[in-house]
N, C-alpha and C. Protein backbone atom coordinates (compact mmCIF):
# COMPACT_ATOMS: atom_id res chain seq x y z
N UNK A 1 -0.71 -9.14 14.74
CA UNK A 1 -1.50 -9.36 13.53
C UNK A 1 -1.00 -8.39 12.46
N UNK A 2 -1.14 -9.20 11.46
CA UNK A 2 -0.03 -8.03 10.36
C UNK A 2 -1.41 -7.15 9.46
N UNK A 3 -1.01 -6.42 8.70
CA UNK A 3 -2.10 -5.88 7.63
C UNK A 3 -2.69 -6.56 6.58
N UNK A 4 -2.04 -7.96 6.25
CA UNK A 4 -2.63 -8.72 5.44
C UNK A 4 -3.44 -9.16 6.18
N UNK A 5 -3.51 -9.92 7.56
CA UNK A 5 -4.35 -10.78 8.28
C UNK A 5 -5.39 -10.26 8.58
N UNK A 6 -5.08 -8.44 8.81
CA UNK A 6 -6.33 -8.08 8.72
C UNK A 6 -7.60 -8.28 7.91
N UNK A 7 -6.81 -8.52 6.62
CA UNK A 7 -8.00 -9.02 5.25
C UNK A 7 -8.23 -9.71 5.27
N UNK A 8 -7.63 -10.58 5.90
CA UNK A 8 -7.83 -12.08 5.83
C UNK A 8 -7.35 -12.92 4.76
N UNK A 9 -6.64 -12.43 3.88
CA UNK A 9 -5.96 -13.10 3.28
C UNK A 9 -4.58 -14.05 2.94
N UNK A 10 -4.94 -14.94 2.75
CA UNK A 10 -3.88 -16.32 2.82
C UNK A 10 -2.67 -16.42 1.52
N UNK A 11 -1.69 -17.06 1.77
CA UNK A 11 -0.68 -17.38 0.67
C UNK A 11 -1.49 -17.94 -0.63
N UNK A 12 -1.15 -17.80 -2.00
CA UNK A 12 -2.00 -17.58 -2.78
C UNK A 12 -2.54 -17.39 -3.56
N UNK A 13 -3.50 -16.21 -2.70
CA UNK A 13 -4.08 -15.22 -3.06
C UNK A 13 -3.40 -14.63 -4.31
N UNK A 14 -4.27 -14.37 -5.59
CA UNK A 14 -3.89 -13.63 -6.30
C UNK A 14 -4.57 -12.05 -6.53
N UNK A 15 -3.79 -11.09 -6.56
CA UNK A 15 -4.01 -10.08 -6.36
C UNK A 15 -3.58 -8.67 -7.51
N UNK A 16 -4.34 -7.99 -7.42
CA UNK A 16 -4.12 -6.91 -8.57
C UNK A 16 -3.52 -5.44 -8.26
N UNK A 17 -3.21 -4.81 -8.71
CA UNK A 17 -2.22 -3.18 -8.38
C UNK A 17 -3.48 -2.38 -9.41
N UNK A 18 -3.40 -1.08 -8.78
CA UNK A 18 -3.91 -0.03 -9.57
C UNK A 18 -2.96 0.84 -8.75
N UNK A 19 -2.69 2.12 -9.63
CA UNK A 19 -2.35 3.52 -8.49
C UNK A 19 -3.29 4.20 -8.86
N UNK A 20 -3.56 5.39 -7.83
CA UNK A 20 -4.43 6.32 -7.38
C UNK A 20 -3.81 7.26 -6.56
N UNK A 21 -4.10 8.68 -6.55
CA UNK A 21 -3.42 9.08 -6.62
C UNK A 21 -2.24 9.48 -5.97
N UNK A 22 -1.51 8.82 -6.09
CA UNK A 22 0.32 8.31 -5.83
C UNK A 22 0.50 7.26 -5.28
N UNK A 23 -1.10 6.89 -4.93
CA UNK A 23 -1.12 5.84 -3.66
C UNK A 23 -1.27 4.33 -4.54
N UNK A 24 -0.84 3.10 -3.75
CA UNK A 24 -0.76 1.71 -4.67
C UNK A 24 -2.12 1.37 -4.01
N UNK A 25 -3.03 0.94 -5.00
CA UNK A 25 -3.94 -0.55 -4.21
C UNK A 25 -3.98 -1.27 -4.57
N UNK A 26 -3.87 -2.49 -3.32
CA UNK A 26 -3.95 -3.80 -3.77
C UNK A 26 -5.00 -4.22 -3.45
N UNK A 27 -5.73 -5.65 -4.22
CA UNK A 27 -7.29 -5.72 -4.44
C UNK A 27 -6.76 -7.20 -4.62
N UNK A 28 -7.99 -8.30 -4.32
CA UNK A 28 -8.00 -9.55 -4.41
C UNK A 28 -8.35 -9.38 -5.72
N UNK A 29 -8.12 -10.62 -6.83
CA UNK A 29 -8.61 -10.63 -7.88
C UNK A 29 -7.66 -11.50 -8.80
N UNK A 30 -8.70 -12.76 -9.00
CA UNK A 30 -8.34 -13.92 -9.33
C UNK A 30 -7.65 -14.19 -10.82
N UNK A 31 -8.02 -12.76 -11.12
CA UNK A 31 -7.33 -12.69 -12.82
C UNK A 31 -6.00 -11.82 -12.45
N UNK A 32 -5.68 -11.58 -10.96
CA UNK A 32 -4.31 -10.91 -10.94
C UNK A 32 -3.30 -11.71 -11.44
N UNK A 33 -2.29 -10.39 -11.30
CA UNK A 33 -0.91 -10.47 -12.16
C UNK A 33 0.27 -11.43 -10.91
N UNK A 34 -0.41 -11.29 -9.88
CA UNK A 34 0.56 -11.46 -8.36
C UNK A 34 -0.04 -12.40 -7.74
N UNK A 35 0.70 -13.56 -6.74
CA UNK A 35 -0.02 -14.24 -6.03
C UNK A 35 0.57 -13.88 -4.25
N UNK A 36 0.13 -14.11 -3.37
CA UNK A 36 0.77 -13.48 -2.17
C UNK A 36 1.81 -14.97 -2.33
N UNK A 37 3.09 -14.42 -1.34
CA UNK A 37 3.63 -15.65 -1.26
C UNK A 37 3.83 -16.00 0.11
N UNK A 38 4.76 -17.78 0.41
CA UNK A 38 4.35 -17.95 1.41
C UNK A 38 4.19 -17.75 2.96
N UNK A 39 4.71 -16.12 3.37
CA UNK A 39 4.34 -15.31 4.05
C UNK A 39 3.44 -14.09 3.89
N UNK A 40 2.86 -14.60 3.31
CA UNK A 40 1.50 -13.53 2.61
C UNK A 40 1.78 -12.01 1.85
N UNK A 41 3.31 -12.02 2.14
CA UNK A 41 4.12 -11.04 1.62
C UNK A 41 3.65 -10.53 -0.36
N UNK A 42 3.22 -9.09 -0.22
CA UNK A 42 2.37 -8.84 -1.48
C UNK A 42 4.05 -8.19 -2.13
N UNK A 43 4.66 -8.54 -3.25
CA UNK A 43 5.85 -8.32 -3.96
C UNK A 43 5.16 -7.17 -5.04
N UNK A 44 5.52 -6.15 -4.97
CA UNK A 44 5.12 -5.07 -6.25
C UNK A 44 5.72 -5.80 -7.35
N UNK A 45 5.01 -5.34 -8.66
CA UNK A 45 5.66 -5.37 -10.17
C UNK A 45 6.89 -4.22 -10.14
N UNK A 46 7.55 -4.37 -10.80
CA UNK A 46 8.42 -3.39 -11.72
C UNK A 46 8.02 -2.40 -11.80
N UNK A 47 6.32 -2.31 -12.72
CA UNK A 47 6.23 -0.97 -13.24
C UNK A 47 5.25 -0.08 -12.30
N UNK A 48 4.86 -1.37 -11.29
CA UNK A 48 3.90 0.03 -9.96
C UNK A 48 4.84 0.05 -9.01
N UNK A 49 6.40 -0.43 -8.94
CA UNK A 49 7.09 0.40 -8.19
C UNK A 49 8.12 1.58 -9.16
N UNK A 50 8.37 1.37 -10.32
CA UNK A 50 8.73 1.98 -11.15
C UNK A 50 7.71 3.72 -11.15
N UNK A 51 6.38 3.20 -11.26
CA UNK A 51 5.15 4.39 -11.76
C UNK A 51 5.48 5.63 -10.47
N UNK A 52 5.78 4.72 -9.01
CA UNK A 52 5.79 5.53 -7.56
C UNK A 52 6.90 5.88 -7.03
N UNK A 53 7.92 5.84 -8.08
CA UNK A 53 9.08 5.88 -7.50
C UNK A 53 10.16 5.03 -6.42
N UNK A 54 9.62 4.04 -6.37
CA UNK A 54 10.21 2.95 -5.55
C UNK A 54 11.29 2.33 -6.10
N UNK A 55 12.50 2.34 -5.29
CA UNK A 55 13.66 1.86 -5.56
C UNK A 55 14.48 0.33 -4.98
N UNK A 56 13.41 -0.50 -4.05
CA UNK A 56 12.88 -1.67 -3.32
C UNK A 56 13.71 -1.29 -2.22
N UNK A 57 14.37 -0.26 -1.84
CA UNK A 57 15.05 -0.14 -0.18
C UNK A 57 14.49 0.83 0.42
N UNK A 58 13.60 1.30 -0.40
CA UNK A 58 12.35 2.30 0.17
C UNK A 58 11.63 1.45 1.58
N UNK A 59 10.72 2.12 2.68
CA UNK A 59 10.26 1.77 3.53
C UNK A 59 8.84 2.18 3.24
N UNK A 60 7.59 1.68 2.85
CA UNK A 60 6.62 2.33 3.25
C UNK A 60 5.07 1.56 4.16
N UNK A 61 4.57 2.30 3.64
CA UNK A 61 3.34 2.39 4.96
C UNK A 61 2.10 1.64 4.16
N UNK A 62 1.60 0.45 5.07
CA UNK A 62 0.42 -0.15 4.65
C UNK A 62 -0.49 0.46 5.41
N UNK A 63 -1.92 0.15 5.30
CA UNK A 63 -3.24 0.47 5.66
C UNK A 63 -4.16 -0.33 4.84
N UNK A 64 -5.13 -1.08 5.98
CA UNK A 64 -5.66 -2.50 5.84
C UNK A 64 -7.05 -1.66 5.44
N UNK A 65 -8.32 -1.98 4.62
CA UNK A 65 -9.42 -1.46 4.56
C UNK A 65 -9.91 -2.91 4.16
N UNK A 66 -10.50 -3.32 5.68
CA UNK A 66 -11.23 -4.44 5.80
C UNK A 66 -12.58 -4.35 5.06
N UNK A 67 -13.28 -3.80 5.32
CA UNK A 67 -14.65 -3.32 4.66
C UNK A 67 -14.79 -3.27 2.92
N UNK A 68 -13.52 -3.15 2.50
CA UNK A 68 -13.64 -2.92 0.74
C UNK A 68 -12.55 -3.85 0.29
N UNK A 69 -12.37 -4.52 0.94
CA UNK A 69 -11.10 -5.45 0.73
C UNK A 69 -9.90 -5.37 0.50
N UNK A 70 -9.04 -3.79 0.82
CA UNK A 70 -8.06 -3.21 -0.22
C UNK A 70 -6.87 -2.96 0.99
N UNK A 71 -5.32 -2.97 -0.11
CA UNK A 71 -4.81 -2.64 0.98
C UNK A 71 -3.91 -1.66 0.17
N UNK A 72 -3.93 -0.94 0.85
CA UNK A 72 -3.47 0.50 0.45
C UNK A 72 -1.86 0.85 0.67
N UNK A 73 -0.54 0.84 -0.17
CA UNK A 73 0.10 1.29 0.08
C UNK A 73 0.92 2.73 -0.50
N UNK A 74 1.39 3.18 0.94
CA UNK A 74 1.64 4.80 0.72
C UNK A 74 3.27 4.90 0.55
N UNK A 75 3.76 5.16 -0.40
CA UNK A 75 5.23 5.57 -1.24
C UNK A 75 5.64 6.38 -0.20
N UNK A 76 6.95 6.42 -0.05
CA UNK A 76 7.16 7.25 1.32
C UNK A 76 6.97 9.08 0.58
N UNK A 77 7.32 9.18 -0.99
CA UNK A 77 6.84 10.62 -1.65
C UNK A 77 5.66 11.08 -0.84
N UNK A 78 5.06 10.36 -0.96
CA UNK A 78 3.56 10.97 -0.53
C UNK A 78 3.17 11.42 0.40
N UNK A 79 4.09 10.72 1.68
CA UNK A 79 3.88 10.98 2.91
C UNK A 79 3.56 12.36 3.71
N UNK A 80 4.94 12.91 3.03
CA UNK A 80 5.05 14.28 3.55
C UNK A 80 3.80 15.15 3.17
N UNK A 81 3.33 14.89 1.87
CA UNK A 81 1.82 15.70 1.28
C UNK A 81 0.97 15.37 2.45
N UNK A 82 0.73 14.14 2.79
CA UNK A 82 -0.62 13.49 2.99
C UNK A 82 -0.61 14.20 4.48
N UNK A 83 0.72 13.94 5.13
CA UNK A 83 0.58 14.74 6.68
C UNK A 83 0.69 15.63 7.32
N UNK A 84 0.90 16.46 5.95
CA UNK A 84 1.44 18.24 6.26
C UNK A 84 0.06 18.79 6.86
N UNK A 85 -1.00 18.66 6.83
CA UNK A 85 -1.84 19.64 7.57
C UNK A 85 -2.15 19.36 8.71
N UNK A 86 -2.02 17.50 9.03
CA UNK A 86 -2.29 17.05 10.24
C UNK A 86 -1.34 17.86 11.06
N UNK A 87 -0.27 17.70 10.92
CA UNK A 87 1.12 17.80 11.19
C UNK A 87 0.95 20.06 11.51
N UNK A 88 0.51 20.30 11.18
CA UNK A 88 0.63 21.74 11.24
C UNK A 88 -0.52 22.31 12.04
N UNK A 89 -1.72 21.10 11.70
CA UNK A 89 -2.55 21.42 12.81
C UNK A 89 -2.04 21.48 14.33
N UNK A 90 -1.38 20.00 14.58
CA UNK A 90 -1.03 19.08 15.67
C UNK A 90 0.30 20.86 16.38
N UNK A 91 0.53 21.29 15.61
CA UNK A 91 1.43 22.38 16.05
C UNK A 91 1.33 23.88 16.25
N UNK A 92 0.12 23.77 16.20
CA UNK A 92 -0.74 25.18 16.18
C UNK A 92 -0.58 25.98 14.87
N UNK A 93 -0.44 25.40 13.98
CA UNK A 93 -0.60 25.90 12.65
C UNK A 93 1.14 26.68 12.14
N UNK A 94 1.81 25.81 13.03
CA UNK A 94 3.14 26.47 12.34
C UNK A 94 4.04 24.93 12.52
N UNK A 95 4.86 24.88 11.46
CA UNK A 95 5.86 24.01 11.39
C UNK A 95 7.51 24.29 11.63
């Protein structure tokens, strides 16, 4: 089951971008700029991969939030921020 299916959302779907902070969300919303296509595959704009630094051979990380409808993607920039304390915990506080 992929991260779209988690939402439940079908080919389509039109959908909207905001960033926050560094992070992309995507949101259903019928006045979007994007429609999923026909592998439910969500295609960034230009300027919210432009805004995050995305160069389209970038790899990054979805996360499904069934409950608010959103799907969250993380720029691989960010990564290193977001997991440095997990990551230092997970090692007894040294890296």
């Amino acid at each position: 089951m992929s991260t779209v299916d988690i939402l439940g959302w079908t080919p389509g779907l039109h959908v909207e971008f905001t960033i926050r902070e560094g992070l992309i969300v995507v949101a259903a919303d019928e006045a979007g700029c994007r429609t999923l296509d026909e592998r439910c595959h969500v295609l960034l704009p230009m300027r919210v991969r432009r805004a995050c630094r995305l160069d389209g051979t970038q790899r990054v990380v979805l996360a499904a939030l069934p409950g608010r409808q959103r799907l969250i993607v993380h720029p691989p920039a960010l990564l290193g921020q977001l997991t440095l304390a997990v990551h230092t915990a997970a090692l007894g506080g040294q890296l």
